[in-house]
C-alpha atoms as a PDB file:
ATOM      1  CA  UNK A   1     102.725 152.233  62.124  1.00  0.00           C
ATOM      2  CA  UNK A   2     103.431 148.927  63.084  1.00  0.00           C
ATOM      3  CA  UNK A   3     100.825 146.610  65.257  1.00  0.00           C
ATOM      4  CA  UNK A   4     101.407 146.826  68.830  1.00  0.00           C
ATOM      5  CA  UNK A   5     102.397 143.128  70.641  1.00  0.00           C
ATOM      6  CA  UNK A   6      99.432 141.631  72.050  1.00  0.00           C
ATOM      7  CA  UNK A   7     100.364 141.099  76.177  1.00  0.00           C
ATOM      8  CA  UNK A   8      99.444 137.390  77.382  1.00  0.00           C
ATOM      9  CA  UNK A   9      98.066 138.232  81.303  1.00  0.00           C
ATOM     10  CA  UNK A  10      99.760 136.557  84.256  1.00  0.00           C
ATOM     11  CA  UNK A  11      96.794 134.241  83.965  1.00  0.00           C
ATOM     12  CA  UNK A  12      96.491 132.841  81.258  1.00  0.00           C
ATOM     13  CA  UNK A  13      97.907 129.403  80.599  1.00  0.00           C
ATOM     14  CA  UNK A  14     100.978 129.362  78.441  1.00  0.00           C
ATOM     15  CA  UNK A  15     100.574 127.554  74.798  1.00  0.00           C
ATOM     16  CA  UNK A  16     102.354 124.313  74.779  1.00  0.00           C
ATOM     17  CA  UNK A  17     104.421 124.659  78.106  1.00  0.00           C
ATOM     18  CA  UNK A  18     106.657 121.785  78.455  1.00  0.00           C
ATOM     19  CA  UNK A  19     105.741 119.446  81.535  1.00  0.00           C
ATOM     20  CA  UNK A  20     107.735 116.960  82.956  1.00  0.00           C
ATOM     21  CA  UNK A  21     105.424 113.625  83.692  1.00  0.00           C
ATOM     22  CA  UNK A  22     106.406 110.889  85.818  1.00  0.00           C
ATOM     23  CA  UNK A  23     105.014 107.988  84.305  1.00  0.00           C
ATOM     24  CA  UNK A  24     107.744 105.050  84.096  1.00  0.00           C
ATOM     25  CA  UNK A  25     109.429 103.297  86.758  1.00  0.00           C
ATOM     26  CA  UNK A  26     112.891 102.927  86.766  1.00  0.00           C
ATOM     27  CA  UNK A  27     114.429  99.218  86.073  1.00  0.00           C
ATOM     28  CA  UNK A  28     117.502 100.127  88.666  1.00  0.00           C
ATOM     29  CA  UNK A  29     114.987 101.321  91.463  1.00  0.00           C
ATOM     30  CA  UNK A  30     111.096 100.309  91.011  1.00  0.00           C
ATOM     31  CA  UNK A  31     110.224 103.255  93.536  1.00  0.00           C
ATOM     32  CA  UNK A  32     111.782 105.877  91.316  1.00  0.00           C
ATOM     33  CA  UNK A  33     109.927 106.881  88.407  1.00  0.00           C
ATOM     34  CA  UNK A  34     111.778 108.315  84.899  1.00  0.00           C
ATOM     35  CA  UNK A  35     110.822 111.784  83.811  1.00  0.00           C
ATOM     36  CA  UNK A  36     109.561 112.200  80.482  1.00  0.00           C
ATOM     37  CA  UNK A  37     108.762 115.350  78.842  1.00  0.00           C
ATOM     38  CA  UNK A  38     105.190 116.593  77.844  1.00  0.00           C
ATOM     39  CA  UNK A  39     103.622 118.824  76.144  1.00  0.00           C
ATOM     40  CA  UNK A  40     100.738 120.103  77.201  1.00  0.00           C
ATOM     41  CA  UNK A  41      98.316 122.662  76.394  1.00  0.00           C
ATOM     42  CA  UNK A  42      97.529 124.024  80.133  1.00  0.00           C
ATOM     43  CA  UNK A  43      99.869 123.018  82.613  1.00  0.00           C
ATOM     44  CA  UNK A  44      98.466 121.091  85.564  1.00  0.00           C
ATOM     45  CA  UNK A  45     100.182 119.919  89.049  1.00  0.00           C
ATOM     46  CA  UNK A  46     100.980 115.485  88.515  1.00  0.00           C
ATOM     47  CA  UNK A  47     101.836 113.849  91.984  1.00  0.00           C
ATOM     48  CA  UNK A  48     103.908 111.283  91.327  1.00  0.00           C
ATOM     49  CA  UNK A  49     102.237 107.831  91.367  1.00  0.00           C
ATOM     50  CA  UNK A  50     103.378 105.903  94.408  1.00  0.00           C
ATOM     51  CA  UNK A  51     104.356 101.968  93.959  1.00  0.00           C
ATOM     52  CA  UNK A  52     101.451  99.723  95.149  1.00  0.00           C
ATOM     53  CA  UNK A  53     101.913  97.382  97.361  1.00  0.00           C
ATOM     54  CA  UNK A  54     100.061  94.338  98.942  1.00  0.00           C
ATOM     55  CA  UNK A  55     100.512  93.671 102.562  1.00  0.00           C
ATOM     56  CA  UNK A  56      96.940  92.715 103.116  1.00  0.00           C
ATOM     57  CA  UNK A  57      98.099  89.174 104.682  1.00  0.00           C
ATOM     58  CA  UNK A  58      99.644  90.621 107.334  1.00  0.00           C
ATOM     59  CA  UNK A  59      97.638  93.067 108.778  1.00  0.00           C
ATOM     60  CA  UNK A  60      94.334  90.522 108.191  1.00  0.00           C
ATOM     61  CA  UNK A  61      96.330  87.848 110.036  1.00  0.00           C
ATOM     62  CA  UNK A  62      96.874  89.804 113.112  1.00  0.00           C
ATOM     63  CA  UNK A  63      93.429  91.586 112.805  1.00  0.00           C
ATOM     64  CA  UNK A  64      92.180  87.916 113.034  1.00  0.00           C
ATOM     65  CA  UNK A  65      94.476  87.240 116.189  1.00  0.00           C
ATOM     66  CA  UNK A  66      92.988  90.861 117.694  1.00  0.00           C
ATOM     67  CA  UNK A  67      89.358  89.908 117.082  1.00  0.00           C
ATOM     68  CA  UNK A  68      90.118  86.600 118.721  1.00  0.00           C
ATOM     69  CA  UNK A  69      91.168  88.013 121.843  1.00  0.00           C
ATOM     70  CA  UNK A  70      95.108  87.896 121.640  1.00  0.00           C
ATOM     71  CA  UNK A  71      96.622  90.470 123.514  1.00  0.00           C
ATOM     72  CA  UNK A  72     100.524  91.121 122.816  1.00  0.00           C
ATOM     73  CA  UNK A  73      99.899  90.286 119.122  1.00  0.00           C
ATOM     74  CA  UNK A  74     103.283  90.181 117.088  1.00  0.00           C
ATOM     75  CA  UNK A  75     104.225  87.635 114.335  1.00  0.00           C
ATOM     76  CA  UNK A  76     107.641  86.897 113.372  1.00  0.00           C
ATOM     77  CA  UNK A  77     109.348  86.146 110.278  1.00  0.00           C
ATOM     78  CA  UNK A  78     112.901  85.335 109.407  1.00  0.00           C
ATOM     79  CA  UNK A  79     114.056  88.761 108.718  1.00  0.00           C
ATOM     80  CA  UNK A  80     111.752  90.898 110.684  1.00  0.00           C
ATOM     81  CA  UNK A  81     109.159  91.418 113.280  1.00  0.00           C
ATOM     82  CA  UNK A  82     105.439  92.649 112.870  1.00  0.00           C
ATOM     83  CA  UNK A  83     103.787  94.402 115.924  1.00  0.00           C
ATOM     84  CA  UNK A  84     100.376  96.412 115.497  1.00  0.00           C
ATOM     85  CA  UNK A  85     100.181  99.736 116.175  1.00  0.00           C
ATOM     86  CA  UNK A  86      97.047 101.831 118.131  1.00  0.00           C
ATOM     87  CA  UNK A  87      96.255 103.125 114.506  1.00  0.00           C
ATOM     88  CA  UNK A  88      93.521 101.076 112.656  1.00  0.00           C
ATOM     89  CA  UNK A  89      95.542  98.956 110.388  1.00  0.00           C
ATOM     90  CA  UNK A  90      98.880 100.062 110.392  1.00  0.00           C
ATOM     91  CA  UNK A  91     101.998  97.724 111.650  1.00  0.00           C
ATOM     92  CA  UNK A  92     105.161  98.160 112.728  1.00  0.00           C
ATOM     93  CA  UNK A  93     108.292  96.266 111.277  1.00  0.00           C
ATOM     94  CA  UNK A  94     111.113  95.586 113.314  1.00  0.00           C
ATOM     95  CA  UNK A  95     114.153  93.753 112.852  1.00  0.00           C
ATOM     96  CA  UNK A  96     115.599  90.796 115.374  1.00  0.00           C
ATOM     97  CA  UNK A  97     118.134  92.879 116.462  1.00  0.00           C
ATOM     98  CA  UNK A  98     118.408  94.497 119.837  1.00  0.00           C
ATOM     99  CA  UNK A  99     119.450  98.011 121.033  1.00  0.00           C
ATOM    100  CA  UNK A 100     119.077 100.156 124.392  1.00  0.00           C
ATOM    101  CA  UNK A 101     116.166 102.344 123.495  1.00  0.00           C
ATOM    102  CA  UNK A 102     116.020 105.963 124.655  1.00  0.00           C
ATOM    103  CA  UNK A 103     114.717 104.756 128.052  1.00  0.00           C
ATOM    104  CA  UNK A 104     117.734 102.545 128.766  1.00  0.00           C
ATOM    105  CA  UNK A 105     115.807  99.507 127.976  1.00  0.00           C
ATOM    106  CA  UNK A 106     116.702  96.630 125.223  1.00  0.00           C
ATOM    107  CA  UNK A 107     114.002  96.533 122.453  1.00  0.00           C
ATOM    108  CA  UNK A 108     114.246  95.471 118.723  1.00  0.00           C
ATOM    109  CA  UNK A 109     115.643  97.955 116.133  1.00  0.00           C
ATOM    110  CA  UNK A 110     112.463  99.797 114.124  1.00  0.00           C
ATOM    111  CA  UNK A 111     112.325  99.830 110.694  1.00  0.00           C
ATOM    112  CA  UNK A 112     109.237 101.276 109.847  1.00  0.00           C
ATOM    113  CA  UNK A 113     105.447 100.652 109.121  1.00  0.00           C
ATOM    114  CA  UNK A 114     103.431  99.127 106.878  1.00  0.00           C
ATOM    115  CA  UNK A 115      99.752  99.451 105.821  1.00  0.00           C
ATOM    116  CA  UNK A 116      97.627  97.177 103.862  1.00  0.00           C
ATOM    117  CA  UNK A 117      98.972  98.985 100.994  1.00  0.00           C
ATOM    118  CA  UNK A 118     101.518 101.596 101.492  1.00  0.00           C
ATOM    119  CA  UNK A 119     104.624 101.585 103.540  1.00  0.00           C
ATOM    120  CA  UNK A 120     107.604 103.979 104.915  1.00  0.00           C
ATOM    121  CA  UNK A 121     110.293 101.023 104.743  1.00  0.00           C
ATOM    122  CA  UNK A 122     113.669 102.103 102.517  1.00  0.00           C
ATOM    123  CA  UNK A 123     115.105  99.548 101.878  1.00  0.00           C
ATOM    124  CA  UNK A 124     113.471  97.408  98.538  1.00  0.00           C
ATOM    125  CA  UNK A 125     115.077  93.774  99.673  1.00  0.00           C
ATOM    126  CA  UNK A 126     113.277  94.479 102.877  1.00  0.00           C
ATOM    127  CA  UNK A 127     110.102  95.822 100.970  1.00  0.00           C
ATOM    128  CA  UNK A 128     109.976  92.375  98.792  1.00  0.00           C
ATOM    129  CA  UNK A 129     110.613  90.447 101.933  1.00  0.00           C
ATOM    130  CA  UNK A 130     107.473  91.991 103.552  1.00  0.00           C
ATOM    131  CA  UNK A 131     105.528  91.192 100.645  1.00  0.00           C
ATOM    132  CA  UNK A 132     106.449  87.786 100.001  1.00  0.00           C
ATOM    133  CA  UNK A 133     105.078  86.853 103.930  1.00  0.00           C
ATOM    134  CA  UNK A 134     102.478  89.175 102.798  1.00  0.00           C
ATOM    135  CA  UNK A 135     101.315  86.877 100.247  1.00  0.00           C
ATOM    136  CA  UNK A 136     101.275  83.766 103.038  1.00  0.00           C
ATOM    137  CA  UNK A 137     101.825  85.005 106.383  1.00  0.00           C
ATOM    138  CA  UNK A 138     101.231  81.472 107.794  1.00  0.00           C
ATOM    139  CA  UNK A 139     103.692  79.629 105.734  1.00  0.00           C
ATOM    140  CA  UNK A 140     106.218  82.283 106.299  1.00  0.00           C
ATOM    141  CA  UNK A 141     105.624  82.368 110.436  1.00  0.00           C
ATOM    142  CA  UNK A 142     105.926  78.575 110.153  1.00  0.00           C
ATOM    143  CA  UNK A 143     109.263  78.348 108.406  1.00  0.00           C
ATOM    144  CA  UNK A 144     110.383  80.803 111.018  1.00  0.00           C
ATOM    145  CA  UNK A 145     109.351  78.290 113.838  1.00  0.00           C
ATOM    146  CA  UNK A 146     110.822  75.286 112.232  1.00  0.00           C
ATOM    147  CA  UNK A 147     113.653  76.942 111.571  1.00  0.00           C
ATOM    148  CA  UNK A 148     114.648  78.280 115.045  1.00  0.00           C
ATOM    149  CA  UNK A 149     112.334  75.906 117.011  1.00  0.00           C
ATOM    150  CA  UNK A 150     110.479  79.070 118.855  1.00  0.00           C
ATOM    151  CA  UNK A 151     106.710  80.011 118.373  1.00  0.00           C
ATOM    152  CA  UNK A 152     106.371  82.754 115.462  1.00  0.00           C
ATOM    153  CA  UNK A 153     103.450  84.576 117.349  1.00  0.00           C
ATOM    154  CA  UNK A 154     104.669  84.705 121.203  1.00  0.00           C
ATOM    155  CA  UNK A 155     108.054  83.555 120.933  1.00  0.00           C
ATOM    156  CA  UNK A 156     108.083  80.862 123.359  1.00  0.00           C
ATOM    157  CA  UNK A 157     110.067  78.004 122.678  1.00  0.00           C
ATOM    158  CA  UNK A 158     108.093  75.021 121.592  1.00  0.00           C
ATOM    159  CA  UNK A 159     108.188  71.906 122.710  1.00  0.00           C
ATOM    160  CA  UNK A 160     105.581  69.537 121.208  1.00  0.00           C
ATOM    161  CA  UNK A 161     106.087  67.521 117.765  1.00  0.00           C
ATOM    162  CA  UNK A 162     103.038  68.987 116.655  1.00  0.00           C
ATOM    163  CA  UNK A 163     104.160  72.387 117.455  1.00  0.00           C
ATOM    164  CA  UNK A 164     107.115  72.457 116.196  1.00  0.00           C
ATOM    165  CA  UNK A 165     106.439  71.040 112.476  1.00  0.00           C
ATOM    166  CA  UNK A 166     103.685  73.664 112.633  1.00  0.00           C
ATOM    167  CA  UNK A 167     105.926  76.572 113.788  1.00  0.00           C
ATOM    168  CA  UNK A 168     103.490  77.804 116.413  1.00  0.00           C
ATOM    169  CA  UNK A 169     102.278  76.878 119.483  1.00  0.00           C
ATOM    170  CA  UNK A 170      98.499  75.494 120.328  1.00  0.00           C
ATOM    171  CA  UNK A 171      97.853  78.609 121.960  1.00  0.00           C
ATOM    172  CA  UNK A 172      98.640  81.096 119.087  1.00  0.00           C
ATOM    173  CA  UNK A 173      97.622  78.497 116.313  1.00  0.00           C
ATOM    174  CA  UNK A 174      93.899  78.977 118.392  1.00  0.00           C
ATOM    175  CA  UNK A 175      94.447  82.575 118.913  1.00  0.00           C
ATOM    176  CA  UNK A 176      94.833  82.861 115.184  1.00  0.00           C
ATOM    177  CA  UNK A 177      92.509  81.039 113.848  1.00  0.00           C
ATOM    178  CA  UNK A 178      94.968  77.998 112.295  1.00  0.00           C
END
């Protein structure tokens, strides 16, 4: 008589289940990552690694500005806007363009948030702008001043020499700690 098949339980971990592993990121798209195949002994869950980012400029610079007593706090840069939101450390981009919110009011077109180290934004050029002002929010807010001859942090135009070759106005620069 031959030997009966042995029966493997619902539980029990299949032998050398293939996994697929996200462990590479993509050249075309450095958000995406490439699967790869694995083989494992027990299969476990992966969560796919997010990127990591570093947008810890930003949010310190206007963390300064709140600590110093600035109310309205926002900080401008040539291709967007940073406000703060209520939440501890999380900011909202938006970009310089205007629409009639759902309130029948003009405000600036949202993009999305950012924290010190993770963000919603879609778009990578507008990721790798964020973090390039990240690195130097200052020298970023400045060239937006010189180049359109308002103040970076309240938006006011300035009219000083020293203001203007500085990008911000005496108020903000004091405000912010510059």
């Amino acid at each position: 008589m031959p030997p009966k098949p042995i029966q493997k339980s619902a539980q029990a971990p299949s032998a050398l289940a293939p996994i697929i592993v996200y462990t590479e990121r993509s050249e075309a798209n450095p958000l995406r990552f490439k699967p790869k195949v694995s083989i494992m002994r027990h299969p476990i869950i992966r969560h796919t690694a997010r990127a990591s980012y570093d947008f810890s400029g930003i949010v310190n610079a206007i963390q300064e500005a709140k600590n110093n007593g600035k109310k309205r706090i926002m900080m401008r840069f040539e291709d967007f806007i940073v406000k703060p939101s209520k939440y501890e450390g999380k900011m909202y981009i938006f970009s310089h363009e205007k629409e009639v919110n759902q309130w029948g009011t003009l405000s600036n077109v949202y993009l999305g948030w950012i924290t010190r180290d993770n963000t919603n934004l879609s778009e990578l050029a507008l990721i790798k702008k964020v973090q390039d002002a990240a690195k130097d929010p200052y020298a970023a807010a400045k060239l937006y001043g010189q180049n359109t001859g308002t103040c970076s942090c309240c938006g006011l135009e300035l009219t000083n020499s020293l203001s203007i070759k500085l990008g911000i106005g005496p108020i903000c620069r004091e405000k912010f700690g510059l």
